[in-house]
C-alpha atoms as a PDB file:
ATOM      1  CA  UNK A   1      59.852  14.090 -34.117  1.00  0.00           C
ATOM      2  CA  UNK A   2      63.031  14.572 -32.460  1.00  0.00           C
ATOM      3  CA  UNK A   3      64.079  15.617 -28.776  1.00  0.00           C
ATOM      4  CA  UNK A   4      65.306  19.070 -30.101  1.00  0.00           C
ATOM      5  CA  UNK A   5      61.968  20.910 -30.234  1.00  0.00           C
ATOM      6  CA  UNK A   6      60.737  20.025 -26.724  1.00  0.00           C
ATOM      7  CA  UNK A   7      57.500  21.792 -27.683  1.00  0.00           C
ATOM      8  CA  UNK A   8      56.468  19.990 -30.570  1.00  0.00           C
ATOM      9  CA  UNK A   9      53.369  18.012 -30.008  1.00  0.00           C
ATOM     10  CA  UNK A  10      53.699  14.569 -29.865  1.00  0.00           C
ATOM     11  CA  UNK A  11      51.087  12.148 -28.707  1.00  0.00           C
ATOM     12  CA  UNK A  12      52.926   9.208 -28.665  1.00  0.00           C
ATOM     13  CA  UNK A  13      55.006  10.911 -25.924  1.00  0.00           C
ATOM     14  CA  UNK A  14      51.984  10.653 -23.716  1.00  0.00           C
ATOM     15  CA  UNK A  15      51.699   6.983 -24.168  1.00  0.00           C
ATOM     16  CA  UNK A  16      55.243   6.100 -23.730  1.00  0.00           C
ATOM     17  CA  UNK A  17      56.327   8.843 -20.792  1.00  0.00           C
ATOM     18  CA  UNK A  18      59.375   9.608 -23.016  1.00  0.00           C
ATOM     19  CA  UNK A  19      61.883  10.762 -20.418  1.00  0.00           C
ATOM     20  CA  UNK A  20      64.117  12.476 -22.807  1.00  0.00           C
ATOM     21  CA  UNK A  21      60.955  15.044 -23.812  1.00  0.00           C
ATOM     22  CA  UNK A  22      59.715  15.793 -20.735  1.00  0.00           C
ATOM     23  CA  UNK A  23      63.883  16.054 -19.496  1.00  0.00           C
ATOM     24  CA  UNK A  24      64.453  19.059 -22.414  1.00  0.00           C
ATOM     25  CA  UNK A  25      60.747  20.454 -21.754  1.00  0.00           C
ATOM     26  CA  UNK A  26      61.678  21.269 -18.058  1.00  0.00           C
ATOM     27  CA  UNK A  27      65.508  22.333 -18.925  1.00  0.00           C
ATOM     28  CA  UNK A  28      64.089  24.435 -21.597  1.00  0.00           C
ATOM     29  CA  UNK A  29      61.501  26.738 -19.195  1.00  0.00           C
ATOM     30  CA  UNK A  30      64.484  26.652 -16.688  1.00  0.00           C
ATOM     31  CA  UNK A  31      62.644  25.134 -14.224  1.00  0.00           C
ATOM     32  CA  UNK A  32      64.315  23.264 -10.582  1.00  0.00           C
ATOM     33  CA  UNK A  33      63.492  19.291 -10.041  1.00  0.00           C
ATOM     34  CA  UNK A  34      62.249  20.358  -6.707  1.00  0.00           C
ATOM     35  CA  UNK A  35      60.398  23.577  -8.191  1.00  0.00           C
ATOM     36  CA  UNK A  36      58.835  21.145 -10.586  1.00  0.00           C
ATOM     37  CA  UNK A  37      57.777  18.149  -7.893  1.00  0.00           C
ATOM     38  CA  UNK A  38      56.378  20.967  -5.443  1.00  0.00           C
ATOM     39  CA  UNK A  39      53.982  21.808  -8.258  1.00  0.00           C
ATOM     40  CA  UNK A  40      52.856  19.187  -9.368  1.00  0.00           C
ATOM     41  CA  UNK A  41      52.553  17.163  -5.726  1.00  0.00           C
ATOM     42  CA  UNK A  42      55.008  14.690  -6.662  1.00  0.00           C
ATOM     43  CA  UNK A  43      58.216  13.866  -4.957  1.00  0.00           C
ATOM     44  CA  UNK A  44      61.485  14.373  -6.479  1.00  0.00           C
ATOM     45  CA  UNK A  45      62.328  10.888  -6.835  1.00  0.00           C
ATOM     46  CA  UNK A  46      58.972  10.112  -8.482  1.00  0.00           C
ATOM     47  CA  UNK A  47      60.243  13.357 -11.319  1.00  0.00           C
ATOM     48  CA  UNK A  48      63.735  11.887 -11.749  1.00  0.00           C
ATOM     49  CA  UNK A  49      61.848   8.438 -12.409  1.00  0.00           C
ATOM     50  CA  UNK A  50      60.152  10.324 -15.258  1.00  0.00           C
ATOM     51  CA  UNK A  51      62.691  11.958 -16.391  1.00  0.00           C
ATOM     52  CA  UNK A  52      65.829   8.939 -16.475  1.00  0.00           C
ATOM     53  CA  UNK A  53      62.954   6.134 -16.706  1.00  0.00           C
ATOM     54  CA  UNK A  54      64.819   4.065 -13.557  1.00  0.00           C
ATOM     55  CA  UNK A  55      63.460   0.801 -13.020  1.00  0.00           C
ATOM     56  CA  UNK A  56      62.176   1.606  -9.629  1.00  0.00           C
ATOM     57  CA  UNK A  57      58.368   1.719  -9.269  1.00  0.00           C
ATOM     58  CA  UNK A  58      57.370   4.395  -7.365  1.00  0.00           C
ATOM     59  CA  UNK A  59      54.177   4.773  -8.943  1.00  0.00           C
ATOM     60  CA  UNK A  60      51.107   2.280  -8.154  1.00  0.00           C
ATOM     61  CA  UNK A  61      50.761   1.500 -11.487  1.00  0.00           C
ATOM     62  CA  UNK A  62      51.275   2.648 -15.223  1.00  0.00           C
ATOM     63  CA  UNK A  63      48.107   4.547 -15.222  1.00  0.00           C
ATOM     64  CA  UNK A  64      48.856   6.496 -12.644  1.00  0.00           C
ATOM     65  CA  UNK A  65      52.671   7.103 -13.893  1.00  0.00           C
ATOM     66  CA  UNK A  66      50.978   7.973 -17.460  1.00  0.00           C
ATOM     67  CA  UNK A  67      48.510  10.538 -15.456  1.00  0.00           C
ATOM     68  CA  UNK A  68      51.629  12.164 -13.670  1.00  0.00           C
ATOM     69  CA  UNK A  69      53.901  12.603 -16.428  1.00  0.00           C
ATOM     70  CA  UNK A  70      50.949  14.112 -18.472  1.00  0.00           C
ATOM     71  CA  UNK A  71      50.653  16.139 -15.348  1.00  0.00           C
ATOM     72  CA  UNK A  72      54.216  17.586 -15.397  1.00  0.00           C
ATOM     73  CA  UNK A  73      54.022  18.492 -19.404  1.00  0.00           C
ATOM     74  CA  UNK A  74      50.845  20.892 -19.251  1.00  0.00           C
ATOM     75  CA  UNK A  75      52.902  22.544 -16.123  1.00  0.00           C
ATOM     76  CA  UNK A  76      55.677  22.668 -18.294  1.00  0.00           C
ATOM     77  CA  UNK A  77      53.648  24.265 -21.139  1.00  0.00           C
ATOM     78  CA  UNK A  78      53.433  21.389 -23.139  1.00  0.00           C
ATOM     79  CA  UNK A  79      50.585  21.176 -26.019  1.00  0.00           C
ATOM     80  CA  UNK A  80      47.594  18.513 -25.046  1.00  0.00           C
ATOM     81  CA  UNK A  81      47.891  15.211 -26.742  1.00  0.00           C
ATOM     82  CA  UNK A  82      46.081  15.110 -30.108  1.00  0.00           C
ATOM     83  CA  UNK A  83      43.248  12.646 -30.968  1.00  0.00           C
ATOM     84  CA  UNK A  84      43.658  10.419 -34.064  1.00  0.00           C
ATOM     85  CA  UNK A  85      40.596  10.642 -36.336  1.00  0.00           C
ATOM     86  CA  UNK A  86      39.620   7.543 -38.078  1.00  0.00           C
ATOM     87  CA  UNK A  87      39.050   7.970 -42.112  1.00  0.00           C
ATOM     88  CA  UNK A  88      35.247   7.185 -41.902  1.00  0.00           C
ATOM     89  CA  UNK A  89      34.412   9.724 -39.647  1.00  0.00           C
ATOM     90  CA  UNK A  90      36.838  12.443 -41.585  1.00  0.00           C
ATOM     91  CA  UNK A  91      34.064  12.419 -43.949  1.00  0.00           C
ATOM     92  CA  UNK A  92      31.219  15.177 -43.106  1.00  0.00           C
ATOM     93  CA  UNK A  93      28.280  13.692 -45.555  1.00  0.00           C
ATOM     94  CA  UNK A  94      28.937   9.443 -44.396  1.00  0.00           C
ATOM     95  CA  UNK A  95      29.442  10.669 -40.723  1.00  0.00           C
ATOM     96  CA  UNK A  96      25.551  12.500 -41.440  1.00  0.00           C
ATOM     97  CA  UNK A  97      24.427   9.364 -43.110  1.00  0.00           C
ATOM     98  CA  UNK A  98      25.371   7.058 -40.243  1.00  0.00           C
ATOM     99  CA  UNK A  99      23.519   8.975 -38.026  1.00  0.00           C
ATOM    100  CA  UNK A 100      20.222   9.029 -39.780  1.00  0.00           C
ATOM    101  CA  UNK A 101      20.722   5.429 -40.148  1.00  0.00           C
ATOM    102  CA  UNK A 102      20.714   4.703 -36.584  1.00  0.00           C
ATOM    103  CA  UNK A 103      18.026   7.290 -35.941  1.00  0.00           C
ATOM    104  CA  UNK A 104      15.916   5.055 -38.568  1.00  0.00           C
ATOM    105  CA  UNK A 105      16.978   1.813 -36.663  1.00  0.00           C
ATOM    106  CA  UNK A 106      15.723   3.481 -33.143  1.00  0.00           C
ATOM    107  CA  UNK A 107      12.575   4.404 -34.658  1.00  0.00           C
ATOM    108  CA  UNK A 108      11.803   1.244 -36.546  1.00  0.00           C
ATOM    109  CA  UNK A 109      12.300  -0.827 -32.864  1.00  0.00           C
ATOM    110  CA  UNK A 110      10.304   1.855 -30.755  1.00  0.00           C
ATOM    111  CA  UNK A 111       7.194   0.762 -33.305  1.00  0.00           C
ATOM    112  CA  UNK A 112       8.037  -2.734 -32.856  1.00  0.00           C
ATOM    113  CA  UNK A 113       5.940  -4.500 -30.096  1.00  0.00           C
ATOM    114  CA  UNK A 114       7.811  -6.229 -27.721  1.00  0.00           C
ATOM    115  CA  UNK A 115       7.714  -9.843 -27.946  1.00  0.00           C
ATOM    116  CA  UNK A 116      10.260 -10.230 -25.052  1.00  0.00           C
ATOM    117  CA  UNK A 117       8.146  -9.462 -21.903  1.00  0.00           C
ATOM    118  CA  UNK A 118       9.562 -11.977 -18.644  1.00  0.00           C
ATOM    119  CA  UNK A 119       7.348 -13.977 -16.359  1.00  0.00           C
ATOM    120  CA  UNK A 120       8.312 -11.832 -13.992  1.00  0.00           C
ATOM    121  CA  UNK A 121       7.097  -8.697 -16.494  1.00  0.00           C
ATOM    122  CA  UNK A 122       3.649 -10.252 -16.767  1.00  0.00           C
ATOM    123  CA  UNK A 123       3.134 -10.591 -13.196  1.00  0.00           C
ATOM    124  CA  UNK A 124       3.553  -7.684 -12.196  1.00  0.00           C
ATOM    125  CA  UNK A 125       1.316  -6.205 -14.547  1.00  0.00           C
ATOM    126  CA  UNK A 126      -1.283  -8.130 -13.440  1.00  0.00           C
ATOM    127  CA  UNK A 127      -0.946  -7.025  -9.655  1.00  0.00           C
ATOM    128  CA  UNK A 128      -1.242  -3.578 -11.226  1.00  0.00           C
ATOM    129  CA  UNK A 129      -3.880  -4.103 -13.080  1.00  0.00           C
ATOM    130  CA  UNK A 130      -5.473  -5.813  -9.959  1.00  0.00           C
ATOM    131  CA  UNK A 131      -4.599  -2.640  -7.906  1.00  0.00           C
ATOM    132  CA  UNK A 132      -6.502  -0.118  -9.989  1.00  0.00           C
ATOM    133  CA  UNK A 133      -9.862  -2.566  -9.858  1.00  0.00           C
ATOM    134  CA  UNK A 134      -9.397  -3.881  -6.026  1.00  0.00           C
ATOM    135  CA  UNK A 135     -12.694  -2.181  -5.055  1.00  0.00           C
ATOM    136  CA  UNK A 136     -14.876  -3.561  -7.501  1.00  0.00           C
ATOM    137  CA  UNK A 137     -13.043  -7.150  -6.710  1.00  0.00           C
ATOM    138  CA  UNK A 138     -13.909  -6.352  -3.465  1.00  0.00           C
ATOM    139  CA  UNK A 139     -17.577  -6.017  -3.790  1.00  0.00           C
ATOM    140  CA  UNK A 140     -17.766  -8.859  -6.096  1.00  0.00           C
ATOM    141  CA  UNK A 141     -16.072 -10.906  -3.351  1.00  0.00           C
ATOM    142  CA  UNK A 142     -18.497 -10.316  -0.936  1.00  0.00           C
ATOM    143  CA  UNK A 143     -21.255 -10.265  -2.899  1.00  0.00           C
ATOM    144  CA  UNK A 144     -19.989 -13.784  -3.690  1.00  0.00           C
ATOM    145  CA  UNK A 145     -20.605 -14.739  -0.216  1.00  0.00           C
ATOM    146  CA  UNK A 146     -23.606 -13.296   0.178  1.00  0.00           C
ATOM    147  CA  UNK A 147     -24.905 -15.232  -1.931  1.00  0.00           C
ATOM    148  CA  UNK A 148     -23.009 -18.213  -0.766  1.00  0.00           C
ATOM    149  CA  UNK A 149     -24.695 -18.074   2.759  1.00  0.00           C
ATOM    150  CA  UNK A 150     -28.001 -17.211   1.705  1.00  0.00           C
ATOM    151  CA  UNK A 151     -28.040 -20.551  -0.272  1.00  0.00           C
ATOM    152  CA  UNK A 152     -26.862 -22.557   2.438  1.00  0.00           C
ATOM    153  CA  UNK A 153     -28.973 -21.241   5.236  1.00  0.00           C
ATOM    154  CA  UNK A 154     -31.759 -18.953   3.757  1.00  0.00           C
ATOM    155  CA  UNK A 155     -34.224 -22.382   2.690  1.00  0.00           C
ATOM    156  CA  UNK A 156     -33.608 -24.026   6.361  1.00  0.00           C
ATOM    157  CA  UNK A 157     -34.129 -20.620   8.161  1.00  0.00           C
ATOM    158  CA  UNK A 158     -36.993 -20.206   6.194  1.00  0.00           C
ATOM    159  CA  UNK A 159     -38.571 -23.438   7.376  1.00  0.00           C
ATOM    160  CA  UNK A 160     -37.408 -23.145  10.699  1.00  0.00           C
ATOM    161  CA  UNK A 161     -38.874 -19.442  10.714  1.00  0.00           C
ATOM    162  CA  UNK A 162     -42.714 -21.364   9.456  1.00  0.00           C
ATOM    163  CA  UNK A 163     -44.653 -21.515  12.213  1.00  0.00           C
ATOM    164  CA  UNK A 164     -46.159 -25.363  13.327  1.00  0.00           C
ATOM    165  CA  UNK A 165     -50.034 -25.981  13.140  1.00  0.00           C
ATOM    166  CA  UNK A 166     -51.207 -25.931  16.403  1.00  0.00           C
ATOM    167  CA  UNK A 167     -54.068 -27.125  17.841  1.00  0.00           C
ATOM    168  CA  UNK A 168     -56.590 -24.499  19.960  1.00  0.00           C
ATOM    169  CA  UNK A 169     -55.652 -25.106  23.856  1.00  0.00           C
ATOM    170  CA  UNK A 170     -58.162 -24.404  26.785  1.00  0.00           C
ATOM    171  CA  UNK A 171     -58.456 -21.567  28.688  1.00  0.00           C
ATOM    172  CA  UNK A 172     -56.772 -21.817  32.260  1.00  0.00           C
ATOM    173  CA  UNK A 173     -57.305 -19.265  34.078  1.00  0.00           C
ATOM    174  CA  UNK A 174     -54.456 -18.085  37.018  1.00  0.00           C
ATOM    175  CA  UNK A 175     -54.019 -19.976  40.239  1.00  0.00           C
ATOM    176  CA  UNK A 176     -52.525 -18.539  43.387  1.00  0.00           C
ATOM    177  CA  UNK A 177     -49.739 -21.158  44.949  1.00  0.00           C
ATOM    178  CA  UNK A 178     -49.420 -20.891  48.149  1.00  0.00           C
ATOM    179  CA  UNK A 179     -45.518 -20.591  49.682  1.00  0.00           C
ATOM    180  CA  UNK A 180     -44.071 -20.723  52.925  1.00  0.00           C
ATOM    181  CA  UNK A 181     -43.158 -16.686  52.515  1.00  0.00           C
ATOM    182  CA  UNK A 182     -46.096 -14.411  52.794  1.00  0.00           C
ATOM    183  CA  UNK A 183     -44.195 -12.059  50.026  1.00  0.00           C
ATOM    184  CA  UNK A 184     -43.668 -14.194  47.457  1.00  0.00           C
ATOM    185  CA  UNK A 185     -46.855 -14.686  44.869  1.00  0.00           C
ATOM    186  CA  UNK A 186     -46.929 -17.481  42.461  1.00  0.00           C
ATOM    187  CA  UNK A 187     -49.082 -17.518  39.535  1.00  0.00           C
ATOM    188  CA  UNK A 188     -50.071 -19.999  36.733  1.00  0.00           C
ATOM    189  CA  UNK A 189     -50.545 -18.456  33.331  1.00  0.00           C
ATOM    190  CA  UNK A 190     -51.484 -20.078  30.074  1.00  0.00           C
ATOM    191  CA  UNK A 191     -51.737 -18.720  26.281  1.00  0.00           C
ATOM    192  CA  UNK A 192     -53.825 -19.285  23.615  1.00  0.00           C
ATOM    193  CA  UNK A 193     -51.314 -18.619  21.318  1.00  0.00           C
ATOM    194  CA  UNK A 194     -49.245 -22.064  22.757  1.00  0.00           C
ATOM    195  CA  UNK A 195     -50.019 -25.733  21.923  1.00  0.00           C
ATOM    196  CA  UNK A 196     -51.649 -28.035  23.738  1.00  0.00           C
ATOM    197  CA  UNK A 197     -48.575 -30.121  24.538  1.00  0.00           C
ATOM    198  CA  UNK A 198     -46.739 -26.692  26.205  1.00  0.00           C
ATOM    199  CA  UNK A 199     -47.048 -26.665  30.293  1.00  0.00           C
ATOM    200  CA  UNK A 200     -48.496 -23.710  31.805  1.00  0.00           C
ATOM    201  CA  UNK A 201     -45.323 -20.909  32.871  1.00  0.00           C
ATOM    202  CA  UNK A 202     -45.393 -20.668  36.362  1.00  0.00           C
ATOM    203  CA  UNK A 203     -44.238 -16.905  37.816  1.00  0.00           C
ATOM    204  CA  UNK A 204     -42.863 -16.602  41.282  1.00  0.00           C
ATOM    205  CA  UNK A 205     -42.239 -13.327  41.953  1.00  0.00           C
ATOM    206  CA  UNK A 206     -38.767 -12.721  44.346  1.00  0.00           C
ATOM    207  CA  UNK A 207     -39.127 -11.017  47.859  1.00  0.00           C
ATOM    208  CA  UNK A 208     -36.115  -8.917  46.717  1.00  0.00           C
ATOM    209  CA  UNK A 209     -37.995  -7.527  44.096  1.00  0.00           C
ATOM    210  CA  UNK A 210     -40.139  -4.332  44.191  1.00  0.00           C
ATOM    211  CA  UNK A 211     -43.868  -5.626  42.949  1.00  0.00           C
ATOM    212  CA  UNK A 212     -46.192  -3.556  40.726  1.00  0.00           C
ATOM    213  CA  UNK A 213     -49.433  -3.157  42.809  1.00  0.00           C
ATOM    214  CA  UNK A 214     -52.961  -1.152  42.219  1.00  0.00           C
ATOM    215  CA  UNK A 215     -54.443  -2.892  45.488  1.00  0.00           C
ATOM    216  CA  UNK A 216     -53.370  -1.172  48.762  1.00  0.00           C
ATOM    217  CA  UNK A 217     -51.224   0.619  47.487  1.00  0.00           C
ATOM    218  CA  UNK A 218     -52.057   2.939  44.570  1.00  0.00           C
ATOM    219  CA  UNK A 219     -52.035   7.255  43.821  1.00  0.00           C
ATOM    220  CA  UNK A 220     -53.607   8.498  46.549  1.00  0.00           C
ATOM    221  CA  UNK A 221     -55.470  12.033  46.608  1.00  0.00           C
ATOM    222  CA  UNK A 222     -55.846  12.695  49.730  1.00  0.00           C
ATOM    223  CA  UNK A 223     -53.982  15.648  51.670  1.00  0.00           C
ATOM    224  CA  UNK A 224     -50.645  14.794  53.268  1.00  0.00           C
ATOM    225  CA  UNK A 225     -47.797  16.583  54.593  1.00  0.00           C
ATOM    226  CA  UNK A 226     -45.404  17.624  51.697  1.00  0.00           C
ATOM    227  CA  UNK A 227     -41.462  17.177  52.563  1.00  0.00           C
ATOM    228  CA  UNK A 228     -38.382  18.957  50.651  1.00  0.00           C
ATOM    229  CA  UNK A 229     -35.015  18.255  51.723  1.00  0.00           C
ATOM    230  CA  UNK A 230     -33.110  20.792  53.397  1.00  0.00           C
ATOM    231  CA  UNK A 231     -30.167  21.130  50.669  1.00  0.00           C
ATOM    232  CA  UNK A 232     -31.080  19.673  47.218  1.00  0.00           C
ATOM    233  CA  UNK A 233     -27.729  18.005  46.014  1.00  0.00           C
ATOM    234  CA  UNK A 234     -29.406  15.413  43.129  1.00  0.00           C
ATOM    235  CA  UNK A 235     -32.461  15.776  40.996  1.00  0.00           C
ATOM    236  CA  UNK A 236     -35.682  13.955  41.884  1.00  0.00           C
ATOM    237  CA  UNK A 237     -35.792  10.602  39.743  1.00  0.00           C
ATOM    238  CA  UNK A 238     -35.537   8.559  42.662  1.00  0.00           C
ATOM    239  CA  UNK A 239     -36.142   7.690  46.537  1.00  0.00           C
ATOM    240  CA  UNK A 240     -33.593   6.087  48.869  1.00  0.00           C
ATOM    241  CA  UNK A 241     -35.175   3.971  51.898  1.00  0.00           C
ATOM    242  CA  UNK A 242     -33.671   2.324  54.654  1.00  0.00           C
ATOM    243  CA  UNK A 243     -35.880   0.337  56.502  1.00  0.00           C
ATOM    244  CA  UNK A 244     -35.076  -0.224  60.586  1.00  0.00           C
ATOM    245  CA  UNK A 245     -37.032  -2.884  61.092  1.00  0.00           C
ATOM    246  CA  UNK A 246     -39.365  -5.579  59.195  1.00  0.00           C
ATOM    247  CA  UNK A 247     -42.038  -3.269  57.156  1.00  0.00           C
ATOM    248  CA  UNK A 248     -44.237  -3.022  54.140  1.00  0.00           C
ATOM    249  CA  UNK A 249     -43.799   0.603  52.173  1.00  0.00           C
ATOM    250  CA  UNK A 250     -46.084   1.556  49.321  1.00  0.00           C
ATOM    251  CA  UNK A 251     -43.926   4.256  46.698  1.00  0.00           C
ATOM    252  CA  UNK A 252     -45.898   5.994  44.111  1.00  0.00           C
ATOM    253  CA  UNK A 253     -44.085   8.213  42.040  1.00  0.00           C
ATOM    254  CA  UNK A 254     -45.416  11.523  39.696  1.00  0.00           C
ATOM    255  CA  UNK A 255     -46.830   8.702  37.469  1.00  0.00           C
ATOM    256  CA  UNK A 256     -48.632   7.209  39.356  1.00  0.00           C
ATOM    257  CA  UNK A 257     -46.701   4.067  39.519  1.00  0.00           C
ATOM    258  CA  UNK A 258     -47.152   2.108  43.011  1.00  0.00           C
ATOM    259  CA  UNK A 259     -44.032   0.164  43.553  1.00  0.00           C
ATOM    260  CA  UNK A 260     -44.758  -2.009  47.003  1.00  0.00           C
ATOM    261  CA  UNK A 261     -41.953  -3.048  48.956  1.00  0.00           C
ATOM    262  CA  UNK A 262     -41.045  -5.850  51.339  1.00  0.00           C
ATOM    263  CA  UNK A 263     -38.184  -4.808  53.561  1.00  0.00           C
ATOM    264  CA  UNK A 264     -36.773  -6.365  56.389  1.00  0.00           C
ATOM    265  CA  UNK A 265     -34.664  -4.969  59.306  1.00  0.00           C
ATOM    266  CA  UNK A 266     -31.519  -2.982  57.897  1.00  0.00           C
ATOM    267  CA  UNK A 267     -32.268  -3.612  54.561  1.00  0.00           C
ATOM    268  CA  UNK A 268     -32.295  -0.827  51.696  1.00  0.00           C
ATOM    269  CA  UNK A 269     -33.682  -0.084  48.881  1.00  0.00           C
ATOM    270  CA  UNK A 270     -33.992   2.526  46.039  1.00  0.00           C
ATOM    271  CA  UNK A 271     -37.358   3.416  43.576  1.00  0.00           C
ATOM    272  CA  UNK A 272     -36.982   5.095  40.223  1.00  0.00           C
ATOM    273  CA  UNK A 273     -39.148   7.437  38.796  1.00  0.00           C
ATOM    274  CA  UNK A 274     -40.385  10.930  38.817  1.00  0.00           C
ATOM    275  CA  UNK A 275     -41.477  13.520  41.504  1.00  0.00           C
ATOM    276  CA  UNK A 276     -43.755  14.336  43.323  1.00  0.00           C
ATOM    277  CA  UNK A 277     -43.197  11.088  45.159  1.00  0.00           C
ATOM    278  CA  UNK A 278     -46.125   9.599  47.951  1.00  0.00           C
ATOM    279  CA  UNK A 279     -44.376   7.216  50.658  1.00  0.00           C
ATOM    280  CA  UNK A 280     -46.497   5.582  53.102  1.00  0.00           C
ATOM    281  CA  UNK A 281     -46.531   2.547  55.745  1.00  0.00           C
ATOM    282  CA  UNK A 282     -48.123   1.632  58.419  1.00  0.00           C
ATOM    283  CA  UNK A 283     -44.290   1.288  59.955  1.00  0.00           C
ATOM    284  CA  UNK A 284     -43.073   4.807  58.655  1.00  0.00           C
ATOM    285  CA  UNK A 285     -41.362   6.186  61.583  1.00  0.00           C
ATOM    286  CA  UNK A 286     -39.088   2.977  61.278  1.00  0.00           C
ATOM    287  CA  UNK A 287     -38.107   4.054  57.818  1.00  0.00           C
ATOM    288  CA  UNK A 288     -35.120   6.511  56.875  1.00  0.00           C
ATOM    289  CA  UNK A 289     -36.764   8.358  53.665  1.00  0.00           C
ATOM    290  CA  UNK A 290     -33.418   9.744  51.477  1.00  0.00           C
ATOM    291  CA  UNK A 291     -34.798  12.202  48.671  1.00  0.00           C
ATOM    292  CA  UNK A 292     -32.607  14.432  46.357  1.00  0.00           C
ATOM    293  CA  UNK A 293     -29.159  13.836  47.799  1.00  0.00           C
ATOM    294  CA  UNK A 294     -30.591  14.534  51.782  1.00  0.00           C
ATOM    295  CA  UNK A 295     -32.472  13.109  54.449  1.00  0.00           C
ATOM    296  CA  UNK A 296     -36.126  14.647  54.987  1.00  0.00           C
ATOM    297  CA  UNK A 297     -37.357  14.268  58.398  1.00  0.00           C
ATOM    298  CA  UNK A 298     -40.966  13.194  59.365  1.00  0.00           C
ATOM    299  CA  UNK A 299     -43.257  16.149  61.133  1.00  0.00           C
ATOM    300  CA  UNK A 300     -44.517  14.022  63.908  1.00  0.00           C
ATOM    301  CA  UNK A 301     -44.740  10.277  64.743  1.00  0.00           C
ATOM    302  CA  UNK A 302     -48.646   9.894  64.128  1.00  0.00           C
ATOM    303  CA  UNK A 303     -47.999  10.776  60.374  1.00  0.00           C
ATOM    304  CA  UNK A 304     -48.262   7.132  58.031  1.00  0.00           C
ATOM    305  CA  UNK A 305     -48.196   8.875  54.557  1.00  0.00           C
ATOM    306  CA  UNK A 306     -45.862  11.772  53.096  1.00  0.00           C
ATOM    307  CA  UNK A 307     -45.564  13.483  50.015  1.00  0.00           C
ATOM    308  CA  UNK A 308     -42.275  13.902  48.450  1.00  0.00           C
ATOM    309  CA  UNK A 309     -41.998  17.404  46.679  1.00  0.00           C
ATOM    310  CA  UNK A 310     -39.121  18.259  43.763  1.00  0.00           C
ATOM    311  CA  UNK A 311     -36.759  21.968  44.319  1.00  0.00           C
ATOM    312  CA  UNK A 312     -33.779  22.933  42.560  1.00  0.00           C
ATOM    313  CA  UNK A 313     -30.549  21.561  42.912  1.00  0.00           C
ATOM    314  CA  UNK A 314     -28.097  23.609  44.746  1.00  0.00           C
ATOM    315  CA  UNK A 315     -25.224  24.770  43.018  1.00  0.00           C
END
């Protein structure tokens, strides 16, 4: 090809950046230098360098000077480079062949097993694997330590559970003790059920504590004056007292459970049950009685037993 027909294809133009070809292409489609570099974002100096092939590099590198001067030629109208065919692949029926031979090749590794698999392959797998059955491993683990314990402490709490032979003990029957304090009550109590060898318990009941009695003071069902508080702020389930001075008070609530108390001067005290509630003392004008959130007041001083009667809560 020669430099006269500056629209005759040549590829070996757009390897080379023949300066002569792209020189007639651009005098040919009467076309400015600065017309040309405007278009195609170049400067005019980097065109000339195309077209009179200085030795001044104004491009980065070759690639780049190849991808500009192909640039210029399809502005200039020039025909894309053509692709060189080899001679195997001119042929229709060997290029078809070729392919179904590397189908064939594809298909016969896919049915191959792989024999290649990494450490690092089979590891992981078996975390998977363990991922999909980590609830069953989880049962068996513990039912691997149930077992575990049970053999090393089900025989020796079995044998500690056996009760020893004992030997029948006499019958002792309770013994008051006396104390310096006139509330407090000692008793001696024995079982059958313990061995011989066992001491007697000995009970002291505490002054602080509110005793269980059915002596002197029990249910009584005799008339009494019945007291409601003025305002009813709390429900019934229990009696405040504040005692004065030194006094004995028997409580009985709607149960019939006698609670006896020992209080001494400014003490308090409070008794749970349920209403109707009986509070008497021989020292009962010396006691504040608190029922349902309010003080109730005694109806004269000769009075030595009340009776404590439940009304609705104001709301």
């Amino acid at each position: 090809m020669t430099s006269g027909n500056p629209l005759e294809p040549k590829r070996s133009v757009y390897d080379t950046c023949d300066p002569q070809y792209l020189r007639s292409l651009r005098e040919a489609a009467g076309m400015d230098v600065f017309v040309l570099a405007r278009t195609a974002c170049l400067s005019v100096a980097q065109v000339r360098q195309l077209e009179s092939d200085d030795s001044d590099h104004l491009f980065y590198s070759e690639a780049i000077k190849r991808q500009a001067y192909k640039r210029l030629l399809m502005i200039l109208g020039a025909e894309p480079p053509t692709v060189e065919i080899p001679e195997e692949l001119r042929d229709a029926a060997k290029v078809a062949d070729a392919h179904l031979t590397t189908l064939d090749q594809i298909v016969a590794m896919s049915e191959q097993p792989s024999m290649n698999h990494s450490a690092f392959d089979a590891v992981h797998a078996g975390f998977a694997k363990l991922k999909e059955h980590k609830q069953a491993m989880g049962a068996l683990l513990l039912l691997m330590v149930a077992v575990t314990l049970f053999a090393l402490h089900g025989p020796q709490s079995i044998v500690e559970a056996a009760p020893a032979p004992t030997s029948p003990a006499p019958s002792v029957s309770a013994v008051a003790v006396p104390v310096a304090h006139p509330p407090v009550v000692a008793a001696v109590a024995a079982s059958s059920a313990l061995p011989a060898s066992v001491p007697a318990a000995v009970v002291v009941a505490s002054p602080n504590v509110p005793s269980k009695t059915t002596g002197a003071c029990a249910y009584s069902g005799e008339t009494m004056p019945q007291l409601t508080p003025f305002v009813a702020q709390k429900e019934g389930k229990y009696v405040y007292l504040v005692s004065a001075a030194a006094t004995e008070v028997c409580v009985v609530d709607g149960n019939k459970q006698a609670t006896l108390l020992q209080l001494k001067a400014g003490e308090n005290r409070s008794v749970y049950g349920v209403a109707p509630w009986q509070v008497s003392s021989t020292g009962l004008q010396k006691i504040q009685i608190f029922f349902q959130g309010g003080r109730v007041t005694l109806p004269d001083a000769a009075v030595n037993r009340v009776q404590l009667v439940e009304v609705a809560v104001a709301r």
